[in-house]
PDB file of N, CA and C in Angstrom:
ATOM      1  N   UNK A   1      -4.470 -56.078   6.009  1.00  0.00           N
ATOM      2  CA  UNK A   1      -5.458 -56.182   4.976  1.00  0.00           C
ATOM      3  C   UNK A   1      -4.723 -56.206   3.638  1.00  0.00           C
ATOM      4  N   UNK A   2      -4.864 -57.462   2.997  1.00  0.00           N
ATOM      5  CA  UNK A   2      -4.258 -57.345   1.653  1.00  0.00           C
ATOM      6  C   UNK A   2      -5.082 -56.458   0.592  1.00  0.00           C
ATOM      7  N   UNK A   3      -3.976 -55.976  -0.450  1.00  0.00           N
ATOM      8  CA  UNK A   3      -4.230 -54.854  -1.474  1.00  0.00           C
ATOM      9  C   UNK A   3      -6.103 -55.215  -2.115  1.00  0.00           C
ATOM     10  N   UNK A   4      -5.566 -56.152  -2.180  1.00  0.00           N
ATOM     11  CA  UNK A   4      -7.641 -56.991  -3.063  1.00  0.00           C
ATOM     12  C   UNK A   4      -8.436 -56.481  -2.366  1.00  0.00           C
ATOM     13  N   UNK A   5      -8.640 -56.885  -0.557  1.00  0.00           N
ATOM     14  CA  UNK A   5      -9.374 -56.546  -0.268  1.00  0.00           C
ATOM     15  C   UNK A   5      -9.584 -55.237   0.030  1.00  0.00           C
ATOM     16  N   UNK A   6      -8.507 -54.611   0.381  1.00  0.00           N
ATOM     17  CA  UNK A   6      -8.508 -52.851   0.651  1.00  0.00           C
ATOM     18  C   UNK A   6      -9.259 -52.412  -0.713  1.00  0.00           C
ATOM     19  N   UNK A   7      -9.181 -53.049  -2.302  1.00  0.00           N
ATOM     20  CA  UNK A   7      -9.332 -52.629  -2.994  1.00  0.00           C
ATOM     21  C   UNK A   7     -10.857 -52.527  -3.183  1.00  0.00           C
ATOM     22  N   UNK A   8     -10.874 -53.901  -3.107  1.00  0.00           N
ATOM     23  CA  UNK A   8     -12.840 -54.043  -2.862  1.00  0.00           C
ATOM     24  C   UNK A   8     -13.741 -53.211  -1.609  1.00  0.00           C
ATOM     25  N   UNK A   9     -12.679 -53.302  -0.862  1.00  0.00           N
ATOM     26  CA  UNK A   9     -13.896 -52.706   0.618  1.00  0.00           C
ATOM     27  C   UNK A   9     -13.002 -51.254   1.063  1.00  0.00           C
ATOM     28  N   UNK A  10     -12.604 -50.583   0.182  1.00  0.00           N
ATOM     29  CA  UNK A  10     -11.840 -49.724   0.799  1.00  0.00           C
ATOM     30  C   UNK A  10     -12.615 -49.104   2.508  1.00  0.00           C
ATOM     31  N   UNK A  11     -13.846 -48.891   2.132  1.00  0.00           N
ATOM     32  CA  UNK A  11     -14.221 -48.393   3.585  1.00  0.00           C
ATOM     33  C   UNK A  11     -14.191 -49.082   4.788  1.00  0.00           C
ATOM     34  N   UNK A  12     -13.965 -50.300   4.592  1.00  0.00           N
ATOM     35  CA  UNK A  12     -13.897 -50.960   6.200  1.00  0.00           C
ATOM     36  C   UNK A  12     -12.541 -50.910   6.519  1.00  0.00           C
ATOM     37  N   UNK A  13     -11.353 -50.391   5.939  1.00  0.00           N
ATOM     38  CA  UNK A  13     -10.276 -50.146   5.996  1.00  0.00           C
ATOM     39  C   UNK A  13     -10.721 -48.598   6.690  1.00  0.00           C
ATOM     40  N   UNK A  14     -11.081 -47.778   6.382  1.00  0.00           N
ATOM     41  CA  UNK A  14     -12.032 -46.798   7.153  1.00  0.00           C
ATOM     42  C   UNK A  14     -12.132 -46.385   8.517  1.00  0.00           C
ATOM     43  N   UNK A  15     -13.054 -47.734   8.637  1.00  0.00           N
ATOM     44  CA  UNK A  15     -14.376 -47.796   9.602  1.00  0.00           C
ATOM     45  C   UNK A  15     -12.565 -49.027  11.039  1.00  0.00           C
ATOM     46  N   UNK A  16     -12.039 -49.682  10.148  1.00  0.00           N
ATOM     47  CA  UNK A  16     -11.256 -50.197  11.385  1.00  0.00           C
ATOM     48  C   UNK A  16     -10.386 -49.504  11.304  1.00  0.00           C
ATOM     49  N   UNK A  17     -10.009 -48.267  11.083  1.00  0.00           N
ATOM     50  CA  UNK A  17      -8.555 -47.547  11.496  1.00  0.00           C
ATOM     51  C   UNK A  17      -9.090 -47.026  12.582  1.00  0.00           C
ATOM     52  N   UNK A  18     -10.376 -46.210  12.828  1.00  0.00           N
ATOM     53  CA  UNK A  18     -11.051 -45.949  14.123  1.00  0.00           C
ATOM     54  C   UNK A  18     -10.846 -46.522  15.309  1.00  0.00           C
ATOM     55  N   UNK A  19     -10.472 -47.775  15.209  1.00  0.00           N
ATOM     56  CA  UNK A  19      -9.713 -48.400  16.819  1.00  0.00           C
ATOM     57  C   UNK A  19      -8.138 -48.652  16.286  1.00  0.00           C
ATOM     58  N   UNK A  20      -7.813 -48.726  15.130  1.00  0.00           N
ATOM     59  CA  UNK A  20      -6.439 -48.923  15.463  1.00  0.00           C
ATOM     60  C   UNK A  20      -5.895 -48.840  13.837  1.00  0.00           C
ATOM     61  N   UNK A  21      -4.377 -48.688  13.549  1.00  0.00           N
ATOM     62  CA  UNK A  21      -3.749 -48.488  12.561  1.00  0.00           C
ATOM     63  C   UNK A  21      -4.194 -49.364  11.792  1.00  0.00           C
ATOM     64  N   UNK A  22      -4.364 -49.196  10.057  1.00  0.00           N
ATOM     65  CA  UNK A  22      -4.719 -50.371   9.202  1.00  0.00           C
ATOM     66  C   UNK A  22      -3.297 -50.947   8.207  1.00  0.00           C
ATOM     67  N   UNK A  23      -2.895 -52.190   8.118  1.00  0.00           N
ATOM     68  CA  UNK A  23      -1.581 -52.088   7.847  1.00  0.00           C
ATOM     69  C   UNK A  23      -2.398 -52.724   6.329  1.00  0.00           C
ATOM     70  N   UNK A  24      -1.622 -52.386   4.926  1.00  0.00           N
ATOM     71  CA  UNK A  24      -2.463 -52.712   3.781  1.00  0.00           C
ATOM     72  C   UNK A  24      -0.922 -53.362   3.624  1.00  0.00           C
ATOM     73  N   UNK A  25      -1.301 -54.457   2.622  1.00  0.00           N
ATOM     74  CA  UNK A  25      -0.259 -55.751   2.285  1.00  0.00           C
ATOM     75  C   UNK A  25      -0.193 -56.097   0.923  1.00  0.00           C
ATOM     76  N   UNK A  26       0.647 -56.107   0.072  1.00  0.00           N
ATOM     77  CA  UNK A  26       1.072 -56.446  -1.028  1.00  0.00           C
ATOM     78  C   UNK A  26       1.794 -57.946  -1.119  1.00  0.00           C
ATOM     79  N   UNK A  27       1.588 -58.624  -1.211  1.00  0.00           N
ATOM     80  CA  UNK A  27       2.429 -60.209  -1.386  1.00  0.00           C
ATOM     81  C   UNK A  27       3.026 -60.381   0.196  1.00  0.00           C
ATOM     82  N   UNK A  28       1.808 -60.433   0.975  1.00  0.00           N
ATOM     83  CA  UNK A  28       2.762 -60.140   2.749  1.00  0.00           C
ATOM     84  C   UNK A  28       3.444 -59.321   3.039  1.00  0.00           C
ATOM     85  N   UNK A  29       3.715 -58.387   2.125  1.00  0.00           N
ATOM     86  CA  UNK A  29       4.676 -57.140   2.844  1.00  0.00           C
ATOM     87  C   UNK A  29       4.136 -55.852   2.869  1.00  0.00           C
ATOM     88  N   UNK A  30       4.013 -55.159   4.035  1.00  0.00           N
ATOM     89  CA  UNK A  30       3.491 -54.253   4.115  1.00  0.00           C
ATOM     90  C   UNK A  30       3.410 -53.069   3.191  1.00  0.00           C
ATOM     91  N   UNK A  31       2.917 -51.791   2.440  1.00  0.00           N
ATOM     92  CA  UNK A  31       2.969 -51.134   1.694  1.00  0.00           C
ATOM     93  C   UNK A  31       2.493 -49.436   1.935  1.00  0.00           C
ATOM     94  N   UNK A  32       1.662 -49.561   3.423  1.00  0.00           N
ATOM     95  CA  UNK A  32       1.110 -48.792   3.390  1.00  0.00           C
ATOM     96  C   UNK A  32       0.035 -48.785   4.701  1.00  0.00           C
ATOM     97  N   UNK A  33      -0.396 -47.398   5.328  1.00  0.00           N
ATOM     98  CA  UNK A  33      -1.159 -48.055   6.513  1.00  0.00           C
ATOM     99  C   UNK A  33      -1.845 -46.803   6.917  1.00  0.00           C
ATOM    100  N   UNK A  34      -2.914 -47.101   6.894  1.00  0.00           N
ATOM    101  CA  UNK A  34      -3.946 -46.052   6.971  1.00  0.00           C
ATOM    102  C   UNK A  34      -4.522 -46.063   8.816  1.00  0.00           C
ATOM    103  N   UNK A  35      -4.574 -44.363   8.762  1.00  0.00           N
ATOM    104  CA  UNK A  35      -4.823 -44.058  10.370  1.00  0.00           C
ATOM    105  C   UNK A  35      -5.902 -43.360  10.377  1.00  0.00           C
ATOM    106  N   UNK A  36      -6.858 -43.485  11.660  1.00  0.00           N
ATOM    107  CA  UNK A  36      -7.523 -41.958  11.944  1.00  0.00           C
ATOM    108  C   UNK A  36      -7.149 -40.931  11.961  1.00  0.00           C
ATOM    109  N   UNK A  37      -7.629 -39.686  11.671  1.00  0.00           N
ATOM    110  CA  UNK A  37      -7.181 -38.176  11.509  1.00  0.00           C
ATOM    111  C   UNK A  37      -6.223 -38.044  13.307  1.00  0.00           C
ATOM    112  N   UNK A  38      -7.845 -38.715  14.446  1.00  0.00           N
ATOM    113  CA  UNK A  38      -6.851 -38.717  15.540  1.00  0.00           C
ATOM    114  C   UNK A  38      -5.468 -38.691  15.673  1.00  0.00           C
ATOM    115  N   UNK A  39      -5.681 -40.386  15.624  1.00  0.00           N
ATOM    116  CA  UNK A  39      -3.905 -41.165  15.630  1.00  0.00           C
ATOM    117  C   UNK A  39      -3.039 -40.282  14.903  1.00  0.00           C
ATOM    118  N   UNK A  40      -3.303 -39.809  14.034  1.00  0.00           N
ATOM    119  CA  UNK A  40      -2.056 -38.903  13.180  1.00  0.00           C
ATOM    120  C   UNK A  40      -2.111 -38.105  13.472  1.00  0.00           C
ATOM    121  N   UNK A  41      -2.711 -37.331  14.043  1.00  0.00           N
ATOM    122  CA  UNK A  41      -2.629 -35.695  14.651  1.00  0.00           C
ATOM    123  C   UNK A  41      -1.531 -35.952  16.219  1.00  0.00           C
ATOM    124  N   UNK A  42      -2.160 -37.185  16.704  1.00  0.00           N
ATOM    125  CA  UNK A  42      -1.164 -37.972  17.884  1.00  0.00           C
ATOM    126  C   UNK A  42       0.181 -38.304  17.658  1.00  0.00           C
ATOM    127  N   UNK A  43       0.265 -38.904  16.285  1.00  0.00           N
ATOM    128  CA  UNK A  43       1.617 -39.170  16.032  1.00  0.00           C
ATOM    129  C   UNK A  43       2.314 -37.785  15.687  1.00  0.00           C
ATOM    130  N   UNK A  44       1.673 -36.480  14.721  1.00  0.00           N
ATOM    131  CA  UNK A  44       2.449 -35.626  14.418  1.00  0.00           C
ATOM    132  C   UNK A  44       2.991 -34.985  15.513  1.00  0.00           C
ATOM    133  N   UNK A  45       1.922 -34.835  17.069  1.00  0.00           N
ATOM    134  CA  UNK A  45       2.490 -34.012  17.960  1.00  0.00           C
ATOM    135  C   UNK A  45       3.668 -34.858  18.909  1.00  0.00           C
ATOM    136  N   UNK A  46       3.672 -36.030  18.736  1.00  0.00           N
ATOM    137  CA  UNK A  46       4.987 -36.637  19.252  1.00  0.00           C
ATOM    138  C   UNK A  46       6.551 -36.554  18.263  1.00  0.00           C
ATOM    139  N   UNK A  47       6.235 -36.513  16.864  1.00  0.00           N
ATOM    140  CA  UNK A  47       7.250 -36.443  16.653  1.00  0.00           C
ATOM    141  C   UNK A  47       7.859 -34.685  16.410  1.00  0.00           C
ATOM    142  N   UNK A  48       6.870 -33.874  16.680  1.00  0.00           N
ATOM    143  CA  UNK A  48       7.396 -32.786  17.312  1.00  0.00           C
ATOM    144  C   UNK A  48       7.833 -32.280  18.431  1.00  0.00           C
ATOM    145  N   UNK A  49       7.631 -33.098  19.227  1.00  0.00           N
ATOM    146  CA  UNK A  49       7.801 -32.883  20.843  1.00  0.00           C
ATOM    147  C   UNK A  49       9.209 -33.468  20.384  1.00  0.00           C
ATOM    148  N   UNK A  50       9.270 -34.718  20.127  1.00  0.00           N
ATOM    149  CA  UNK A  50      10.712 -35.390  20.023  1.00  0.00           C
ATOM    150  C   UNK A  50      11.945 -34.441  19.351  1.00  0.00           C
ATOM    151  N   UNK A  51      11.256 -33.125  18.321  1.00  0.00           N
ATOM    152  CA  UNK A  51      12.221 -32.333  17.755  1.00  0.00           C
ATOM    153  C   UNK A  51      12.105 -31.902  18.615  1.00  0.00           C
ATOM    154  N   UNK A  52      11.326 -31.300  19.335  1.00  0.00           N
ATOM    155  CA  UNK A  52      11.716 -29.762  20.312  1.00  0.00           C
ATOM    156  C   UNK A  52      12.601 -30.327  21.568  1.00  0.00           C
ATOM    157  N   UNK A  53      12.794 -31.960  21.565  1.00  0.00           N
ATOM    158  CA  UNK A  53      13.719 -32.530  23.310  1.00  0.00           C
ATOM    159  C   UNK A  53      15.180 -32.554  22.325  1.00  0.00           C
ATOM    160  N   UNK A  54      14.701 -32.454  21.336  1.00  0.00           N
ATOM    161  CA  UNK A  54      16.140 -32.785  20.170  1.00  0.00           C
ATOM    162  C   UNK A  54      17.203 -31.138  20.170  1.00  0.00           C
ATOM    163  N   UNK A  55      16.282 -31.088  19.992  1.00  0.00           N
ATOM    164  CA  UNK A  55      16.920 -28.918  19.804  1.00  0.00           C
ATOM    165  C   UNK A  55      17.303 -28.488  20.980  1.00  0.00           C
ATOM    166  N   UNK A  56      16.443 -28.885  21.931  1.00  0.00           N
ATOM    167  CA  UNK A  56      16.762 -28.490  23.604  1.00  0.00           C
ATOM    168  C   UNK A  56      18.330 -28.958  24.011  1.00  0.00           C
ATOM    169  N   UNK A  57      18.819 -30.668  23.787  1.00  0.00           N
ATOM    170  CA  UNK A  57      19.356 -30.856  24.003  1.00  0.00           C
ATOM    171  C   UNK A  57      20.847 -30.270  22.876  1.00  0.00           C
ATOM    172  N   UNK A  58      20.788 -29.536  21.943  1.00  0.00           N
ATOM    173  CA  UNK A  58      21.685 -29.409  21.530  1.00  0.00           C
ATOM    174  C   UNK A  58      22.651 -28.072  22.512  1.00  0.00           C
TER     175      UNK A  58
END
C-alpha cells in the first residue's frame, strides 16, 4: 500500500492486516508494515524462543 493511500484510508490498512502483514511503500520501497496485535505477539514469542535456543546453545 503506497504512503497516499495508507494516508487517505489509513483504516483499511487496519481492517487488511487482520489476514495478513500490511507492507506501506514510499516511491516502491518499502518503509514500514503494519500487523495485527496477533501476528506480533506471534512474532515477539518466536523471536524469544530463538533467544532462549540461542543461550541454551551457548
Amino acid at each position: 500500500m503506497a504512503t497516499r493511500e495508507f494516508s487517505k484510508n489509513p483504516s483499511k490498512a487496519l481492517r487488511e492486516a487482520d489476514a495478513q502483514p500490511v507492507l506501506v511503500t514510499k516511491y516502491g520501497h518499502p518503509i514500514a508494515c503494519v500487523l495485527s496485535i496477533e501476528s506480533w505477539n506471534d512474532l515477539l514469542a518466536k523471536v524469544h524462543n530463538c533467544d532462549l535456543l540461542e543461550q541454551m546453545s551457548r
